[in-house]
Protein backbone atom coordinates (compact mmCIF):
# COMPACT_ATOMS: atom_id res chain seq x y z
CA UNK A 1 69.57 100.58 110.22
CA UNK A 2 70.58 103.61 112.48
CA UNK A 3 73.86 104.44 109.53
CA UNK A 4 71.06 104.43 106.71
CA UNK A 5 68.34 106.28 108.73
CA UNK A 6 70.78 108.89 109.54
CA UNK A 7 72.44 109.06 105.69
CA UNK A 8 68.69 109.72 104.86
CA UNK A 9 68.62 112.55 106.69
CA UNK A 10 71.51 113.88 105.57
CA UNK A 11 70.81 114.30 101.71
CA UNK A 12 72.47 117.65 100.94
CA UNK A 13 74.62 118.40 98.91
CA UNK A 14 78.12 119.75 100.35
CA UNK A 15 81.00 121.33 98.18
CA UNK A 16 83.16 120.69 101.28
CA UNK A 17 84.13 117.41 102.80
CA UNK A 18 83.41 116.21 106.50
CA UNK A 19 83.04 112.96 107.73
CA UNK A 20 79.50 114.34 109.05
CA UNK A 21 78.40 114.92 105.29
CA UNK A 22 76.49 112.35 102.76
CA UNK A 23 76.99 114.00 99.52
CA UNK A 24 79.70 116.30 98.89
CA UNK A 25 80.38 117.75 94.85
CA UNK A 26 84.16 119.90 95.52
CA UNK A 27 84.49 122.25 92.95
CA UNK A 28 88.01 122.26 92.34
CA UNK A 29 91.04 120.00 92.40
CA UNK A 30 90.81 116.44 93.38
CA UNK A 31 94.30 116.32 95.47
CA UNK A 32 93.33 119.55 97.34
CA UNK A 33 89.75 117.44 98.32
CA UNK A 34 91.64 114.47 99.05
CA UNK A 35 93.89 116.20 101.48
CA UNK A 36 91.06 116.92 103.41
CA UNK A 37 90.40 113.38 103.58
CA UNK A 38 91.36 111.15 106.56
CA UNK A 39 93.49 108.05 106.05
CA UNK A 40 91.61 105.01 105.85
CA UNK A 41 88.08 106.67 105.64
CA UNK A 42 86.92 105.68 102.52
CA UNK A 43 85.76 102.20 101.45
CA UNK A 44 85.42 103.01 97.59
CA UNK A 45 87.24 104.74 94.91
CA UNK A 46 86.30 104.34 91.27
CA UNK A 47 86.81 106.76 88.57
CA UNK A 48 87.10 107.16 84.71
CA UNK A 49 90.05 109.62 84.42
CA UNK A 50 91.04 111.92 81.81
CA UNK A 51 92.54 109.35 78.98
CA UNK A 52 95.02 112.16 77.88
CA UNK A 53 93.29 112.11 73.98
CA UNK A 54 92.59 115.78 73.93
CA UNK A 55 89.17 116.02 75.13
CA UNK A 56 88.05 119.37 75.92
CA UNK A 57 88.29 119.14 79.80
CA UNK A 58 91.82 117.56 79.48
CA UNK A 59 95.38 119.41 77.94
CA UNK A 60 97.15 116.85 76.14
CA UNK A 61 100.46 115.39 78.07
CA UNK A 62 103.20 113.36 76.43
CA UNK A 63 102.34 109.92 78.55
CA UNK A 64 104.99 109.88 80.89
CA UNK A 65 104.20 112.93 82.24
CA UNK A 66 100.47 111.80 82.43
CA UNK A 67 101.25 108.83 84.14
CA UNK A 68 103.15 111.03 86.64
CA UNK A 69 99.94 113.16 87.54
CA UNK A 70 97.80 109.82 87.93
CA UNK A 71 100.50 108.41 90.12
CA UNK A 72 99.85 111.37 92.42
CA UNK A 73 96.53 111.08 92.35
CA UNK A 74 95.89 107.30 93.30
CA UNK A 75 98.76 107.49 95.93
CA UNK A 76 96.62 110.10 97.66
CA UNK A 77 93.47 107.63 97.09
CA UNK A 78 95.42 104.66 98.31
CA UNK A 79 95.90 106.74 101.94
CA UNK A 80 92.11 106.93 102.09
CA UNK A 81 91.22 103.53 101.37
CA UNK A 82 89.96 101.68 104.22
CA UNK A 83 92.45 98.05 104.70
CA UNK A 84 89.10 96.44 103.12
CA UNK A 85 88.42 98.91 100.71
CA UNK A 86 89.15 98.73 96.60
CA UNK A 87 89.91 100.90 94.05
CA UNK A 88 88.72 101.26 90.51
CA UNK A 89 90.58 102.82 87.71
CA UNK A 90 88.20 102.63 84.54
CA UNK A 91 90.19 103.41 81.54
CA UNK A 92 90.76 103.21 77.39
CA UNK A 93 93.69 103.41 74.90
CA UNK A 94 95.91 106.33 74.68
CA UNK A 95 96.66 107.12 71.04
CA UNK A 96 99.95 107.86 70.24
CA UNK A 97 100.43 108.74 66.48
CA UNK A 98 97.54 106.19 65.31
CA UNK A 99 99.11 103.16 67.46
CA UNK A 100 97.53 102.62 71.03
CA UNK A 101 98.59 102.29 74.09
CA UNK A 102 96.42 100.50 76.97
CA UNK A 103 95.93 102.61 79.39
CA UNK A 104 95.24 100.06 82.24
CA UNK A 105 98.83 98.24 81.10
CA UNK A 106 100.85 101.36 81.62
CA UNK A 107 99.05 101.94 85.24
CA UNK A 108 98.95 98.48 86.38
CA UNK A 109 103.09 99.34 88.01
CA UNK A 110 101.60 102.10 89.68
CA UNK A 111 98.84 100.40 91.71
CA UNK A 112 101.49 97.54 92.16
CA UNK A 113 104.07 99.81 93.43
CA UNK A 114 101.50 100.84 95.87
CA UNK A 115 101.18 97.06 97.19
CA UNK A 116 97.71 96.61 95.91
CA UNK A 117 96.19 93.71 94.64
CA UNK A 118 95.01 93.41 91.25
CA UNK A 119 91.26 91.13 91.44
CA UNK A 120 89.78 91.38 87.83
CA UNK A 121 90.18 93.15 84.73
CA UNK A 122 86.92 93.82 83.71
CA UNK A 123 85.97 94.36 80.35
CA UNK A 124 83.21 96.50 79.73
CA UNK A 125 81.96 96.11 75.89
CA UNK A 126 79.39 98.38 74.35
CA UNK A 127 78.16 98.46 70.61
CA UNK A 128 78.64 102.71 70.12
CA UNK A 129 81.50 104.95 69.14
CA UNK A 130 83.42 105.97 67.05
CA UNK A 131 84.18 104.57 63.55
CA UNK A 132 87.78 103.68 62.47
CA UNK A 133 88.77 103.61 58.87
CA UNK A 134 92.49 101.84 59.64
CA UNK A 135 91.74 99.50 62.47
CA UNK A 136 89.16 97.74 63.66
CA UNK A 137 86.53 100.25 65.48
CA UNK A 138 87.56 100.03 69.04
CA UNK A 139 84.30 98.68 71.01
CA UNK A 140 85.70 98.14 74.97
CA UNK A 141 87.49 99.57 78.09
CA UNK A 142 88.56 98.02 81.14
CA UNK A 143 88.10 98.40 84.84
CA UNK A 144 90.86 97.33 86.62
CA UNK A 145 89.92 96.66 90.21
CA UNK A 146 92.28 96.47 92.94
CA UNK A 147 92.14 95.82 96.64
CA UNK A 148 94.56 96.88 99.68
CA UNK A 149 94.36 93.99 101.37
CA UNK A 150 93.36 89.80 101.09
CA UNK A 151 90.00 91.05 103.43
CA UNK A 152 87.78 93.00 101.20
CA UNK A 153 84.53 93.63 100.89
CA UNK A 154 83.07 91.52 97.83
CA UNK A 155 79.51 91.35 97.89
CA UNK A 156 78.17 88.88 94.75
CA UNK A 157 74.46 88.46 95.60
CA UNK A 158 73.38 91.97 95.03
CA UNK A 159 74.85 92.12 91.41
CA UNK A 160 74.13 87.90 90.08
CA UNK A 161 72.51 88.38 86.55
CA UNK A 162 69.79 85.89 85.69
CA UNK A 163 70.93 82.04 85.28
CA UNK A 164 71.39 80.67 81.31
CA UNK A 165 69.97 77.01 82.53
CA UNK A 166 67.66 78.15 85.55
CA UNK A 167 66.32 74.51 85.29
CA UNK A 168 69.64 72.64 85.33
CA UNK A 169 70.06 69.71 87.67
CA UNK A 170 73.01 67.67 88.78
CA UNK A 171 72.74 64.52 87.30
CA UNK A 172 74.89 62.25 89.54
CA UNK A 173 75.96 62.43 93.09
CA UNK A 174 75.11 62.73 96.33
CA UNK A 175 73.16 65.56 94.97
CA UNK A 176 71.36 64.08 91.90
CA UNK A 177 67.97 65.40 90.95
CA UNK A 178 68.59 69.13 92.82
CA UNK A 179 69.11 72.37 91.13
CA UNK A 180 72.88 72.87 90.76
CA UNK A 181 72.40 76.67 89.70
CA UNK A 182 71.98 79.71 92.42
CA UNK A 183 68.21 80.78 92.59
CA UNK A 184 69.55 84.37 92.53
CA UNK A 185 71.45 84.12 89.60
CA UNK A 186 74.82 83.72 88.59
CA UNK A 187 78.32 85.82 88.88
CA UNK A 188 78.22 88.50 86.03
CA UNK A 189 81.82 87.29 85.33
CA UNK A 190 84.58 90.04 83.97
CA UNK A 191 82.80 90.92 80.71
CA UNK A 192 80.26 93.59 81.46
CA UNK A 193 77.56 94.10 78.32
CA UNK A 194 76.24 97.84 79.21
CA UNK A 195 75.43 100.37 76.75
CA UNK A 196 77.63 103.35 76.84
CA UNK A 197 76.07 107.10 77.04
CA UNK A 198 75.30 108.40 73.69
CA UNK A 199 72.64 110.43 72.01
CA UNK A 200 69.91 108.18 71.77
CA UNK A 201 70.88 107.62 75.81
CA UNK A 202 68.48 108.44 78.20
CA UNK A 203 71.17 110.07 80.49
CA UNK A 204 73.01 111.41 78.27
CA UNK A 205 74.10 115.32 78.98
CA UNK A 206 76.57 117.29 77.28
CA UNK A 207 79.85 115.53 78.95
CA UNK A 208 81.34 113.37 75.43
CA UNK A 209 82.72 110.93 77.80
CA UNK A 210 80.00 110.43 80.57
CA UNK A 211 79.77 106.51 81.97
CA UNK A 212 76.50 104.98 82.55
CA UNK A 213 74.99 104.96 85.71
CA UNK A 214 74.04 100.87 86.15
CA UNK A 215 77.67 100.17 85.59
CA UNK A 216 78.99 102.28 88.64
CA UNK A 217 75.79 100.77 90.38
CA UNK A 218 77.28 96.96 89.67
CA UNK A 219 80.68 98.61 91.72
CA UNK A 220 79.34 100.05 94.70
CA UNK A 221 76.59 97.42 95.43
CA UNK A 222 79.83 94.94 95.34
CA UNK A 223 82.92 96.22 97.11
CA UNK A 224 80.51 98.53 99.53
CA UNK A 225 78.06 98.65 102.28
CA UNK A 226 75.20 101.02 103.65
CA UNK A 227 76.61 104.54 105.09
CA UNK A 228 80.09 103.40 103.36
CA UNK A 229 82.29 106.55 101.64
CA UNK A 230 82.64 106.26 98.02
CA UNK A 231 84.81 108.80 96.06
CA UNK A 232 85.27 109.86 92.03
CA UNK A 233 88.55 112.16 92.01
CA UNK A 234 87.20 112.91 88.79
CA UNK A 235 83.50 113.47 89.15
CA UNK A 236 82.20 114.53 85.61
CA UNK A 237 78.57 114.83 85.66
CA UNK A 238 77.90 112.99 89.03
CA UNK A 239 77.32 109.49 87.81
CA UNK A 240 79.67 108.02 90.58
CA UNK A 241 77.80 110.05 93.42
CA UNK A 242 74.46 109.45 91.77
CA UNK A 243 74.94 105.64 91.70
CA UNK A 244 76.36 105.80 95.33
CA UNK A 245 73.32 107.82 97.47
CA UNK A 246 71.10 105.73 95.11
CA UNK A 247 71.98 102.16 97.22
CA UNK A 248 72.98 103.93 100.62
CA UNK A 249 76.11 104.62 100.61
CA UNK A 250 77.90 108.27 100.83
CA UNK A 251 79.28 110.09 97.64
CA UNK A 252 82.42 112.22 97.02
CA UNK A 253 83.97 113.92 94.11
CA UNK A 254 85.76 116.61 92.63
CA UNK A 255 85.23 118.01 89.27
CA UNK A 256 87.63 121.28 87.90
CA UNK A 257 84.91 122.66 84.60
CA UNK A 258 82.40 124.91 86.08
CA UNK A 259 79.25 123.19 83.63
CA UNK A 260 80.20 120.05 84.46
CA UNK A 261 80.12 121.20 88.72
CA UNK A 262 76.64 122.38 87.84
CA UNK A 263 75.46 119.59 85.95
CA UNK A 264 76.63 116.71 88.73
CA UNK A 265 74.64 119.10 91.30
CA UNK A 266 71.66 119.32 89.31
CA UNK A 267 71.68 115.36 88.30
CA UNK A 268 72.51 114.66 91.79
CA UNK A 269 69.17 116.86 93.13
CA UNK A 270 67.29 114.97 90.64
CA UNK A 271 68.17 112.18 92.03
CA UNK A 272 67.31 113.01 95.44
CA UNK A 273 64.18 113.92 94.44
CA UNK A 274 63.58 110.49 92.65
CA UNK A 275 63.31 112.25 89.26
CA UNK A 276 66.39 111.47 87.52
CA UNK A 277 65.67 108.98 84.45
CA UNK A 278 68.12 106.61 84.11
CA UNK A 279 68.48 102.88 82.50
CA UNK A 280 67.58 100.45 84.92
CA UNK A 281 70.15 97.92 86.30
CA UNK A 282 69.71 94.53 84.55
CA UNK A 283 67.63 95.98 81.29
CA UNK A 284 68.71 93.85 78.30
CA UNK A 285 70.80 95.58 75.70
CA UNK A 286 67.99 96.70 72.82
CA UNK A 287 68.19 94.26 69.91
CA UNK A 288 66.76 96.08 66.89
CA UNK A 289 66.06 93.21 65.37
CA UNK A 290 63.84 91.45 67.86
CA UNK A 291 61.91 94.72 67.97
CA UNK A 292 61.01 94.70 64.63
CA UNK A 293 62.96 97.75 63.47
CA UNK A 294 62.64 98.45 59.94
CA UNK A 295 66.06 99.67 59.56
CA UNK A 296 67.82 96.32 59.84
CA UNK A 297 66.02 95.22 56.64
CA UNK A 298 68.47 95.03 53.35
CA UNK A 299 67.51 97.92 51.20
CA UNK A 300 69.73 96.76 48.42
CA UNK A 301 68.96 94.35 45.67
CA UNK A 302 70.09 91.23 46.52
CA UNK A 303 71.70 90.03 43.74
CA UNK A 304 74.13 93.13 43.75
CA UNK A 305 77.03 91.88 45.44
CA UNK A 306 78.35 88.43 46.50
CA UNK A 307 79.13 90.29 49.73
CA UNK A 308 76.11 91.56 50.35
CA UNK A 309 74.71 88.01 51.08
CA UNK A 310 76.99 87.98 54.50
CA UNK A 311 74.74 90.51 55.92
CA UNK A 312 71.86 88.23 55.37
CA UNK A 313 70.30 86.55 57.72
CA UNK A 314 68.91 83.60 56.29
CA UNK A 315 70.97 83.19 52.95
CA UNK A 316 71.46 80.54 51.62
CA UNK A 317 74.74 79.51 49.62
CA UNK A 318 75.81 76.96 46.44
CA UNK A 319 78.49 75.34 46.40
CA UNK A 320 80.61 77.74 44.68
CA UNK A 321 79.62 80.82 47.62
C-alpha cells in the first residue's frame, strides 16, 4: 500500500530516468536510456520493435544486420531485468522479396544465447489488415515471452477470461457433484483474440503500427506487481506506459520521431487525467452480424454463382452442390 500510495503521487511525466520517477517518455535512443538503467531494476520489458518492412519510422536493413541491432538492444534489456522478471518481444514477418520470414524464429537464438527461457509463444490474431492478392492475407503476430530465471512472476487470476461451461461439474470422484471450473474464469491460453488499432479504432492515432492497449494490459497485470518498472525500448505512442501507470506499476520508454514523443506524452496525460478512451479489457470482439449490420446481407442475386452460395448462411444444397 505505501509503493502504490507513493507511485500516486508521483504521476509526472519525466524525459529522464531515475529510480525516484513513475513515468518517464526519453526522447531519444533506447540504448542511451537503457544505460542509465541499473542492472536488475526492472521487472518488465515488452515491446513491438521496428519489423524492418520499411515503415516510415524505420530505414530498411538487409536482416542480418537487423538482427544485429536487436541483439544489442535486448542484451542491454536482459542486464535490467530483475532474476524474476520477463521479457516480451512482440513481432511479425519480415518480407524478403514476397517470401516471409518469422521474425520471432530468427530472434528466438538471440534470447537463447542470452540464457533465457522461452514460456509461450503467444499468438495474437486479429480480423484487420492488409489484403494479399498471392498468399493468404496474413491475420497474426506473436509474442514471444521469455523469463531469466525458473522464479518468475506469473500472475493468472488478474487476466482468467470468463469460463465456456461455468456450470460444469465433476461427475465422479471424491469430488462428484462440485464445480470443477475456477469461479474467476479460466487461463486465456496462448491465442489472444484482440482487435488490432485501425481506423474505425477508438485509439487509434496516426502511428500505422500502434498495438492496442488491453493487450499490453493482459502483460503487465501477469508478469508484474504494484510500483514494479516496466520498459518499451521502443515506445511509439505510449501504449506500453499507458497500460503500465493504468494497473500501478511504473512506465519507461524511449521513442526517436519527434510526433510520436509528443503523442505518447499527450496520451499518457490523458491518461492521468482519466480521459483517455480506450477499449476495455475483456470487451468481446464486435460481431457484425449479431448486431444486425446491414452490410453482411448478400446484395447479389442468388442464383448468380454456384459460389456465391458458400457465403450463405443458411443455404441449402442438392445433391449435385
Amino acid at each position: 500500500m505505501k509503493t502504490e500510495t507513493l507511485f500516486n503521487q508521483n504521476r509526472k511525466i519525466s524525459d529522464k530516468f531515475a529510480l525516484s520517477k513513475s513515468i518517464v517518455v526519453y526522447p531519444g535512443d533506447c540504448l542511451d536510456l537503457l544505460r542509465c538503467v541499473p542492472d536488475e531494476s526492472l521487472q518488465l520489458v515488452v515491446t513491438s520493435p521496428p519489423y524492418n518492412i520499411g515503415k516510415e519510422y524505420e530505414k530498411k536493413l538487409h536482416l542480418d544486420l537487423y538482427l544485429q541491432q536487436q541483439a544489442q538492444v535486448i542484451k542491454e534489456c536482459v542486464r535490467t531485468l530483475s532474476p524474476q522478471g520477463s521479457i516480451c518481444w512482440q513481432v511479425g514477418n519480415y518480407v524478403d522479396r514476397g517470401a516471409i520470414i518469422p521474425l520471432d524464429t530468427a530472434l528466438y537464438p538471440i534470447f537463447s544465447s542470452l540464457g533465457l527461457r522461452m514460456r509461450n509463444r503467444i499468438i495474437w490474431h486479429f480480423e484487420h489488415g492488409l489484403h494479399c492478392s498471392r498468399r493468404f492475407s496474413g491475420r497474426y503476430e506473436t509474442i514471444i515471452w521469455f523469463t531469466k530465471s525458473d522464479d518468475y512472476v506469473f500472475n493468472l487470476d488478474p487476466v482468467r477470461i470468463p469460463q465456456k461451461y461455468p456450470g460444469k461439474k465433476y461427475f465422479k470422484g471424491p469430488k462428484a457433484g462440485q464445480y470443477s471450473c475456477n469461479p474467476l474464469g479460466k487461463n486465456p491460453g496462448d491465442l489472444w483474440v484482440i482487435p488490432n488499432v485501425k481506423s474505425n479504432h477508438v485509439e487509434k492515432t496516426e502511428h500505422p503500427c500502434q498495438f492496442p492497449v488491453e493487450l499490453i494490459e493482459r502483460l503487465v497485470l501477469s508478469f508484474t506487481n504494484v510500483g514494479d518498472w516496466v520498459l518499451d525500448p521502443f515506445l511509439g505512442t505510449g501504449t506500453t506506459v499507458i497500460a503500465s501507470i493504468r494497473h500501478g506499476r511504473r512506465g519507461v520508454g524511449a521513442e526517436t520521431v519527434p510526433k510520436y514523443i509528443e503523442l505518447a506524452r499527450e496520451r499518457i496525460s490523458q491518461e492521468i487525467d482519466g480521459e483517455l478512451r480506450t477499449r476495455p479489457m475483456g470487451r468481446p470482439v464486435y460481431n457484425p452480424v449479431e448486431a444486425g449490420n446491414s452490410l453482411t446481407v448478400v446484395p447479389w442475386d442468388k442464383n448468380d454463382s454456384e459460389q456465391m452460395k458458400l457465403l450463405e448462411k443458411n443455404a441449402k444444397y442438392g445433391k449435385g452442390s
